[in-house]
Protein backbone atom coordinates (compact mmCIF):
# COMPACT_ATOMS: atom_id res chain seq x y z
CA UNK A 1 161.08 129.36 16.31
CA UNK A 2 158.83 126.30 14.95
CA UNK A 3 155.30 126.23 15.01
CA UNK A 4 154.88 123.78 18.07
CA UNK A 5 157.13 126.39 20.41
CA UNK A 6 155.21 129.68 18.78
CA UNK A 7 151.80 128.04 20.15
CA UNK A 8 152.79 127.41 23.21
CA UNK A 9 154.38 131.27 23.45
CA UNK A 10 151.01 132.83 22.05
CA UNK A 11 149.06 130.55 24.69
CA UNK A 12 151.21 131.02 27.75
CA UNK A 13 152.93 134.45 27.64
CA UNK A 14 150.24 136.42 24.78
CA UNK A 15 147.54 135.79 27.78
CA UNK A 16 149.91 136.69 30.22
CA UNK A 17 150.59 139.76 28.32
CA UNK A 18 146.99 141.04 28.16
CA UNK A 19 146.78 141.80 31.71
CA UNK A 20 147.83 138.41 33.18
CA UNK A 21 145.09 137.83 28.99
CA UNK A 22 139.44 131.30 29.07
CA UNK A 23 136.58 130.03 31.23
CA UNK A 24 136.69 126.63 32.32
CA UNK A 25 140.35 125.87 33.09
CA UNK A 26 141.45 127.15 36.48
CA UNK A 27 145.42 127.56 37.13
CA UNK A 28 145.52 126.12 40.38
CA UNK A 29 148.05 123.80 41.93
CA UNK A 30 145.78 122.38 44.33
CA UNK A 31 142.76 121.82 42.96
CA UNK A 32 144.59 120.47 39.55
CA UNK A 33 146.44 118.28 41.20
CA UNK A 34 142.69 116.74 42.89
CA UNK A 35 140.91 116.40 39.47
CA UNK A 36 140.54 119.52 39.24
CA UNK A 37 137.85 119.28 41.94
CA UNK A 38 137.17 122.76 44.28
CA UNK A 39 133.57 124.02 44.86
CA UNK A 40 133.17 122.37 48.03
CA UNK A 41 136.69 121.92 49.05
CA UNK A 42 138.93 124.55 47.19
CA UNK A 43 140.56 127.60 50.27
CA UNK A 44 138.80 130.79 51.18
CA UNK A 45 141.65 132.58 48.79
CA UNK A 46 140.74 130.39 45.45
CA UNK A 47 137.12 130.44 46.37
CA UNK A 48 136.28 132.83 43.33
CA UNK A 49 137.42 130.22 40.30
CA UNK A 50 135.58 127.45 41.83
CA UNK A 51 132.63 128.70 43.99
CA UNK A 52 132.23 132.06 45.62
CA UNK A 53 130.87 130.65 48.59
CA UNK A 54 133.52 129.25 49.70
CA UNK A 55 135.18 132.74 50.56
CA UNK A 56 133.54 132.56 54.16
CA UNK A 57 135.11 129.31 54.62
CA UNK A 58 137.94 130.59 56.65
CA UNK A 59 139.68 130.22 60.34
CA UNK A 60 139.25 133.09 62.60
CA UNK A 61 142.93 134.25 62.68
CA UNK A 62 142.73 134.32 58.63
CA UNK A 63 143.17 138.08 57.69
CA UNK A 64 144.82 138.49 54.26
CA UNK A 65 145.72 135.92 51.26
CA UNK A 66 147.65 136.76 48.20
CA UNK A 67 147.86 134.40 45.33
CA UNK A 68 149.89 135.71 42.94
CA UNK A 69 150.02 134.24 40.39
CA UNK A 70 148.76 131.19 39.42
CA UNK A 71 149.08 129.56 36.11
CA UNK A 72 148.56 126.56 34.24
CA UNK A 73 148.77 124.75 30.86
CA UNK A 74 147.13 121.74 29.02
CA UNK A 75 148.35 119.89 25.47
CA UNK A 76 146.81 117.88 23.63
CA UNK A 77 148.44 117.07 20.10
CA UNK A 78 148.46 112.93 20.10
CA UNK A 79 149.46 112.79 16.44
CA UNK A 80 152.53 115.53 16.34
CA UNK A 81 150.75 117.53 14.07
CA UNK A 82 152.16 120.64 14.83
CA UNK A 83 155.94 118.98 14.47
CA UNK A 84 154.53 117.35 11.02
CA UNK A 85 154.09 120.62 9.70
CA UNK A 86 157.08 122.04 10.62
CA UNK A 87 159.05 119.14 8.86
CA UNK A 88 156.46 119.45 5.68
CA UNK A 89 156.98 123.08 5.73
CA UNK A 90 161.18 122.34 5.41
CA UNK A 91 160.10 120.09 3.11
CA UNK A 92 157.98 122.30 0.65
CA UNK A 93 161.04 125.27 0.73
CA UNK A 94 163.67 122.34 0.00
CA UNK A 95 161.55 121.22 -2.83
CA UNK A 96 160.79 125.19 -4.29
CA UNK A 97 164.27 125.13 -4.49
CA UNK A 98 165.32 122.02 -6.02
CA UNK A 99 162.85 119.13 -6.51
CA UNK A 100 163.77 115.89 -6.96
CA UNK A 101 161.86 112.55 -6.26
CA UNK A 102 162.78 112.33 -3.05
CA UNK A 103 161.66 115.39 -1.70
CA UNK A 104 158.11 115.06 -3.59
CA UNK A 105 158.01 111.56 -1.66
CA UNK A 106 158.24 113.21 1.26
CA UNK A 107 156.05 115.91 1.09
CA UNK A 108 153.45 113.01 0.40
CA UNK A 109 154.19 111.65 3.24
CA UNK A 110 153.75 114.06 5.57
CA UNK A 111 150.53 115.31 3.90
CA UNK A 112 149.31 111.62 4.16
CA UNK A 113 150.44 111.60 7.49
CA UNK A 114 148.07 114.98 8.29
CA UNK A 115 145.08 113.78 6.72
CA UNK A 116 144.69 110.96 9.49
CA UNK A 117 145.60 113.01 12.10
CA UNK A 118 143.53 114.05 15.01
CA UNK A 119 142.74 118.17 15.46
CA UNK A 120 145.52 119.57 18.23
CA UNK A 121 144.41 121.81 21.27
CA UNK A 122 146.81 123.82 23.95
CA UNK A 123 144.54 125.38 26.66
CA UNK A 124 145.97 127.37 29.44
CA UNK A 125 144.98 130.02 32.43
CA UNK A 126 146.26 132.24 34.84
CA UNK A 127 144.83 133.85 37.68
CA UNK A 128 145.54 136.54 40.52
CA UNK A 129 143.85 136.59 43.67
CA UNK A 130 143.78 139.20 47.35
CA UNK A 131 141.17 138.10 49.57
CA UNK A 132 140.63 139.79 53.31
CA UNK A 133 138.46 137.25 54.68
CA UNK A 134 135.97 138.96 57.21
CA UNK A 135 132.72 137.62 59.46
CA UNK A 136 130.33 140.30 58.17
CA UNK A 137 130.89 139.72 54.41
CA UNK A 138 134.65 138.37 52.87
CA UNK A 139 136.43 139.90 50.21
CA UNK A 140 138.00 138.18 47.31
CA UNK A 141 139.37 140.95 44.77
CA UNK A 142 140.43 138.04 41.51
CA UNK A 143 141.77 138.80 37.65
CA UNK A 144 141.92 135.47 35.74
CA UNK A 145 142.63 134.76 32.60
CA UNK A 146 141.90 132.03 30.22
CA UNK A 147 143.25 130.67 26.43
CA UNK A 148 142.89 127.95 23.92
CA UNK A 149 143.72 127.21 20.74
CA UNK A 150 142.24 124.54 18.14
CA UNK A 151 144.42 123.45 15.16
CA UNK A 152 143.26 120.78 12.59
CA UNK A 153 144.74 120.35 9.12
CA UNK A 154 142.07 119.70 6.01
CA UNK A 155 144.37 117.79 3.02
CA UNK A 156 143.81 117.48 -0.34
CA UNK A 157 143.79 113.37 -0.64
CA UNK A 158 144.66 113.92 -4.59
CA UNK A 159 146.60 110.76 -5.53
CA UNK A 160 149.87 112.92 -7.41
CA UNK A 161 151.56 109.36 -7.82
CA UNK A 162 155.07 111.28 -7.53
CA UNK A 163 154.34 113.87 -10.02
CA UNK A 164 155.75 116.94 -9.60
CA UNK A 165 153.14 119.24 -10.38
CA UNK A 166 150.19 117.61 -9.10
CA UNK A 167 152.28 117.48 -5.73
CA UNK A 168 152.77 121.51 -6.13
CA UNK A 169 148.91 121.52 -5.91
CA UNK A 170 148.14 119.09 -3.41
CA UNK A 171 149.84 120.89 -0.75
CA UNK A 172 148.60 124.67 -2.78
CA UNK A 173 145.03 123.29 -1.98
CA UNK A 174 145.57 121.97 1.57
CA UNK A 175 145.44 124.17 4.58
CA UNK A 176 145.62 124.44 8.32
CA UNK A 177 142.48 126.15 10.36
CA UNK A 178 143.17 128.00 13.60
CA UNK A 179 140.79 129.00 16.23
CA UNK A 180 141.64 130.85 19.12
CA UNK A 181 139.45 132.43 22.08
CA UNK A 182 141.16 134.53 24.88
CA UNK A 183 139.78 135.68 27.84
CA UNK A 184 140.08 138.08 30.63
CA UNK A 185 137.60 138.76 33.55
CA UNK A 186 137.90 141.53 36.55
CA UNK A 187 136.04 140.95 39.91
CA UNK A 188 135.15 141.09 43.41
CA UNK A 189 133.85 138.14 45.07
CA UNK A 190 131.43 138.46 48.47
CA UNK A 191 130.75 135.57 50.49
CA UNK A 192 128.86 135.12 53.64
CA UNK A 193 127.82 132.51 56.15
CA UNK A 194 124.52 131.89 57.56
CA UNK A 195 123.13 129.68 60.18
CA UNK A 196 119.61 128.84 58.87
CA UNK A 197 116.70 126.78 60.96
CA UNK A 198 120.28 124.79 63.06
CA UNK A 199 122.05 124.49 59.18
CA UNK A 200 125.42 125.82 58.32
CA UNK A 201 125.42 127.30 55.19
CA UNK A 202 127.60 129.68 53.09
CA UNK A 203 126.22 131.92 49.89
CA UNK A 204 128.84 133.93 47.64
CA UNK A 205 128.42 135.90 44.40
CA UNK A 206 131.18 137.58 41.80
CA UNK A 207 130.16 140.21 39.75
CA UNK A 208 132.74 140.97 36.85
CA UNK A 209 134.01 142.42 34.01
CA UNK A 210 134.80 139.92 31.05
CA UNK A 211 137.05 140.96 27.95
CA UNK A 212 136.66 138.54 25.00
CA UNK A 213 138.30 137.68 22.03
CA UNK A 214 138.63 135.53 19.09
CA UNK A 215 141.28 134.57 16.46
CA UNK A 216 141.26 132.82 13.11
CA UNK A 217 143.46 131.71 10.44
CA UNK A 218 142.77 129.57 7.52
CA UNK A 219 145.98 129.15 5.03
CA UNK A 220 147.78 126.82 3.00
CA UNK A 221 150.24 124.32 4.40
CA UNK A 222 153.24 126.32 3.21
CA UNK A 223 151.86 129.64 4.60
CA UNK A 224 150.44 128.74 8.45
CA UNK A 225 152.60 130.72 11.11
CA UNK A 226 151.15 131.29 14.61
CA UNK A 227 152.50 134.72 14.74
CA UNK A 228 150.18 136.12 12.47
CA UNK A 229 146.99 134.82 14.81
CA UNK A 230 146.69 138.53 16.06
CA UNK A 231 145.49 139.68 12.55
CA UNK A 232 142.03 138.32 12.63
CA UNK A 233 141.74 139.56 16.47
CA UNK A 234 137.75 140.56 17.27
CA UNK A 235 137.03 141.52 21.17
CA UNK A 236 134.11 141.78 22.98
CA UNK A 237 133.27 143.81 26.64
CA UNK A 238 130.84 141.94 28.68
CA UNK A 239 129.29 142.15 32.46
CA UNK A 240 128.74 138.51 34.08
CA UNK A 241 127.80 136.88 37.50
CA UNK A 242 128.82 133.80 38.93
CA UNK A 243 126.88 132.51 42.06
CA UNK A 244 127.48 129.54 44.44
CA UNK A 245 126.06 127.56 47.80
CA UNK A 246 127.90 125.31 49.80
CA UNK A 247 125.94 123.35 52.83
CA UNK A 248 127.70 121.98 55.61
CA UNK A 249 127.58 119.27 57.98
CA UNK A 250 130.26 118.53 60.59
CA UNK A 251 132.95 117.68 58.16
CA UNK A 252 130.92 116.83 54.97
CA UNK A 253 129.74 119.49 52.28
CA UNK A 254 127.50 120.15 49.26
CA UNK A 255 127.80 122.45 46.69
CA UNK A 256 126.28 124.22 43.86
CA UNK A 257 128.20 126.64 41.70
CA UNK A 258 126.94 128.77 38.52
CA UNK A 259 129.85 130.09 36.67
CA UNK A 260 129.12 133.27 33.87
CA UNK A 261 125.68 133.20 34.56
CA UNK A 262 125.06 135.53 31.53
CA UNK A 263 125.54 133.75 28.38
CA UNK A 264 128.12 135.27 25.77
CA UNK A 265 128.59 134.72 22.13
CA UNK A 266 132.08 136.14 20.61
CA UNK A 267 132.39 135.70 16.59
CA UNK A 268 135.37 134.98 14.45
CA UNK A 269 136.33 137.89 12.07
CA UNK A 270 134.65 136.45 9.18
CA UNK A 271 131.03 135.65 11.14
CA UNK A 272 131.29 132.27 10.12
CA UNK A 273 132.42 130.76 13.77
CA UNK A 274 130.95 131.61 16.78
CA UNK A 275 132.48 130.82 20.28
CA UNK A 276 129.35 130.55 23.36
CA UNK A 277 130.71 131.04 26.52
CA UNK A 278 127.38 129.46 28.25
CA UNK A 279 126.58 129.53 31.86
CA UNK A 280 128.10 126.20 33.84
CA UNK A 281 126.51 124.52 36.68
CA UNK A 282 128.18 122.09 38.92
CA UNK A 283 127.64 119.78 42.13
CA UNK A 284 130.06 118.83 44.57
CA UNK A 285 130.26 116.78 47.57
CA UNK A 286 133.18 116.90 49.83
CA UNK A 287 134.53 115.82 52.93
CA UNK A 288 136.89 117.91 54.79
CA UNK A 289 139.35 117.05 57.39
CA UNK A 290 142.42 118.60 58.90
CA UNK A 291 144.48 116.14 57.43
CA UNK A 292 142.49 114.43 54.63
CA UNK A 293 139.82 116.04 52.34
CA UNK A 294 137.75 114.11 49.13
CA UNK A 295 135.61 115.78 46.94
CA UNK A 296 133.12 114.69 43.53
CA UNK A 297 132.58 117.38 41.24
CA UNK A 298 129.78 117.07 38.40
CA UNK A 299 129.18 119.74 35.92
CA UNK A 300 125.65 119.55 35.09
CA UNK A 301 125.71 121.42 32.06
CA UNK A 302 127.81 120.80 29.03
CA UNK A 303 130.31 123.76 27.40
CA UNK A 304 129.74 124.15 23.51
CA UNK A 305 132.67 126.57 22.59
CA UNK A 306 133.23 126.67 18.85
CA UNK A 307 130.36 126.50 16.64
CA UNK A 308 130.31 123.23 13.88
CA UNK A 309 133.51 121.93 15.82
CA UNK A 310 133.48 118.64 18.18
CA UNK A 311 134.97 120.11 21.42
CA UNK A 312 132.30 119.90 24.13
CA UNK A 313 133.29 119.33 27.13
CA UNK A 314 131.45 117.99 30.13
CA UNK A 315 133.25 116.48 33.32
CA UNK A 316 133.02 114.28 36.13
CA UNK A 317 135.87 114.60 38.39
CA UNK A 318 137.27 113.23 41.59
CA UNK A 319 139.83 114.67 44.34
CA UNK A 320 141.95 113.41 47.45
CA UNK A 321 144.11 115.01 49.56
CA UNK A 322 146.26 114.02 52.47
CA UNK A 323 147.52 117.01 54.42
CA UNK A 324 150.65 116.41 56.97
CA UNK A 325 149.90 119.18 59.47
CA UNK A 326 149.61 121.99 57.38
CA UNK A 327 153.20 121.73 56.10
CA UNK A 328 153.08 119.39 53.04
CA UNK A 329 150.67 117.90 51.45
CA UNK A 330 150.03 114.74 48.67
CA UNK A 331 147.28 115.02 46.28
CA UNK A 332 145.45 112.88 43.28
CA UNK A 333 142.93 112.49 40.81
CA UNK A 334 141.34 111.36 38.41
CA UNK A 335 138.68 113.20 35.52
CA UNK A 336 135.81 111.72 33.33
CA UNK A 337 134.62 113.77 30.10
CA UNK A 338 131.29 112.57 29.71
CA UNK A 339 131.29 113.97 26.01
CA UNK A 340 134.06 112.00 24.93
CA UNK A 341 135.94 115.14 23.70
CA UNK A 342 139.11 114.33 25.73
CA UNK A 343 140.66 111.09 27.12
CA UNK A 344 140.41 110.74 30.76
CA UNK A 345 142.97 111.90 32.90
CA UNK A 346 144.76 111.45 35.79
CA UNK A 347 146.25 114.23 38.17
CA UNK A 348 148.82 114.23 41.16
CA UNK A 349 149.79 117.30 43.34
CA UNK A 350 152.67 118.26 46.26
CA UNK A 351 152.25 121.03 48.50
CA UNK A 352 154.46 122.48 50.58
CA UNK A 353 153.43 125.12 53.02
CA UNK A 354 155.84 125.54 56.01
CA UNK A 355 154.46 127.27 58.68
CA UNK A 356 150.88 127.92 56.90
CA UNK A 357 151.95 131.00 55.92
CA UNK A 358 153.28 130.79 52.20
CA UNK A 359 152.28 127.52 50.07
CA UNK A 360 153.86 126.17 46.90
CA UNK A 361 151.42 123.87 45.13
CA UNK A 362 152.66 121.77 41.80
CA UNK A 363 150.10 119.54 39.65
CA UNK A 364 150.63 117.61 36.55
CA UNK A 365 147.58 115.93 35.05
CA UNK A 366 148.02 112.75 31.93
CA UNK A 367 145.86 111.27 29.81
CA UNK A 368 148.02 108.96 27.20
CA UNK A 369 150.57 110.00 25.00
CA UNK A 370 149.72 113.37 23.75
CA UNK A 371 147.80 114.53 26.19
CA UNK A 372 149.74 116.75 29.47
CA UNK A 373 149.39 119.48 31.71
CA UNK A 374 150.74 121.07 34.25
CA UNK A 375 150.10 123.93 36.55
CA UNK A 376 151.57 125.82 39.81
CA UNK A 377 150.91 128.68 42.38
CA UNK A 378 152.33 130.62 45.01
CA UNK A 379 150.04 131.88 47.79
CA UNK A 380 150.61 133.91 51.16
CA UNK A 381 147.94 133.75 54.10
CA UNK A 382 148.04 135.57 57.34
């Protein structure tokens, strides 16, 4: 298997494989498909990844949801760095073999070709969700999980004008750095709703359990395989809180949702990275129809991740969705990163929910060449 399929395969099915094993991407078909908009407009059954509150947000005949499972993927690699190395990699074993000038041109090239390249990232999530909606306080037991990956090659740019031996040590003294976090969190989300002084208002809070965990791996060219990510593995137990408000007004809505109120830190084996998993605030606005619903989301507060790496991330996104009875719906998007870390992107969405009873929601989001994601989930409500 090449390097570009083994990434995808530690991303998707190693986080699946720790329990289902993060925590700003949230697999949802819906919501992905609007932007990735939810905390004033996401269902009483998803309420938990976007805003607590919104658990109490239910009809009165709603008794039970089951989402299981949700899960969705995002890659960025606009240079094909990870199928460059693959082909320098065939390259390097053909030369070991048997070099000849052609073979120590190519290897050039495709070390050239890395040095200019942009650094590669593969996010993904999953989640699980059983919810028994009630008037006194709603329910909203959730496991979600959460991965992403950072690759970025550093090249020796050593002119070896074909030489044989100086080409042996340009690509001895190049490598590939990986960085990896994983996440897991346990909880159980409580909502209620309040009439306050003739206002409509709904409060929710999750308490949880959060398992962290960070990889690493810095090697040559010749020696980078994703399988041996596991090696550098360091976890980390943690307790968290996420909070959230939603006002409401006929069919408009504001919103306010904390996510991992309690900062973490997780280190890389060797101390020298750090990621922060920092609390997350964000504002929403949303309108909310039987047959159409809009929403603005803002987060307020930037996420760092990785320490001494450019991958902040801060968004602006926006949401529509036209529902046709409550047996299929059309959704789109579009999302803003206000630190410039990612290209905007835009998202579209089908639904298809005969009956209102079991709903099948597909979202694919695009931002240029390079840059795709997509992301599904199966739900049950009764």
């Amino acid at each position: 298997m090449d390097n570009s399929s083994k990434l995808i395969t530690f991303v998707l099915f190693g986080l699946l494989a720790s329990s289902v094993n993060a925590a700003n991407t949230i697999a949802d078909g819906r919501g992905n498909g609007m932007g990735n908009t939810g905390v004033t407009t996401a269902d009483y059954l998803l309420a938990p990844f976007y805003n607590p509150a919104l658990g109490a947000l239910h009809r009165e005949d709603d008794a039970f949801g089951l989402l299981l499972p949700a899960i969705g993927a995002t890659a960025r690699d606009p240079d094909e760095s990870l199928s460059t190395i693959d082909d320098l990699q065939d390259s390097i074993n053909s030369f070991e073999n048997n070099a000849t000038e052609a073979n120590v041109t190519q290897i050039n090239q495709y070390l050239d070709q890395l040095e200019d390249d942009e650094p590669l990232g593969v996010s993904a999530g999953a989640g699980i969700a059983v919810a028994v909606p009630m008037e006194s306080v709603s329910l909203n037991f959730i496991t979600r999980g959460y991965a992403e990956v950072l690759v970025s090659a550093d090249i020796d740019d050593t002119d070896t004008a074909g030489d044989e031996t100086a080409t042996r040590q340009r690509y001895e003294n190049s490598s590939v750095d990986l960085l990896a976090f994983g996440y897991v969190e346990y909880g159980i989300a409580f909502a209620k709703a309040l009439t306050i002084q003739g206002q409509e208002f709904s409060f929710g809070i999750t308490p949880k359990i959060q398992q962290l965990r960070t990889y690493k791996q810095l090697v040559t060219v010749e020696n980078f395989d994703i399988d041996d990510y596991d090696k550098s593995e360091v976890n980390k137990t943690a307790f968290n809180i996420d909070l959230g408000a939603v006002w409401m007004l006929d069919n408009y809505r504001a919103g306010i949702a904390i996510k991992d109120l309690l900062a973490q830190e997780v280190r890389t084996y060797d101390s020298v990275t750090a990621y922060h998993l920092e609390p997350q605030i964000t504002i929403s606005g949303g309108y909310v129809t039987e047959l159409f619903t809009a929403a603005v989301d803002l987060d307020l507060t930037a996420q760092e991740r990785f320490t001494g790496y450019r991958d902040n991330t801060q968004y602006l996104r926006f949401g529509l969705e036209g529902n046709a009875w409550g047996w299929a719906q059309l959704r789109a998007g579009y999302e803003i990163d206000l630190e410039d870390t990612l290209d905007d992107a835009f998202t579209a969405g089908i639904g298809i929910s005969p009956g209102d009873l079991v709903s099948l929601d597909i979202a694919g989001n695009y931002a240029g060449e390079g840059q795709f994601g997509l992301s599904t989930n199966l739900a049950f409500t009764f």
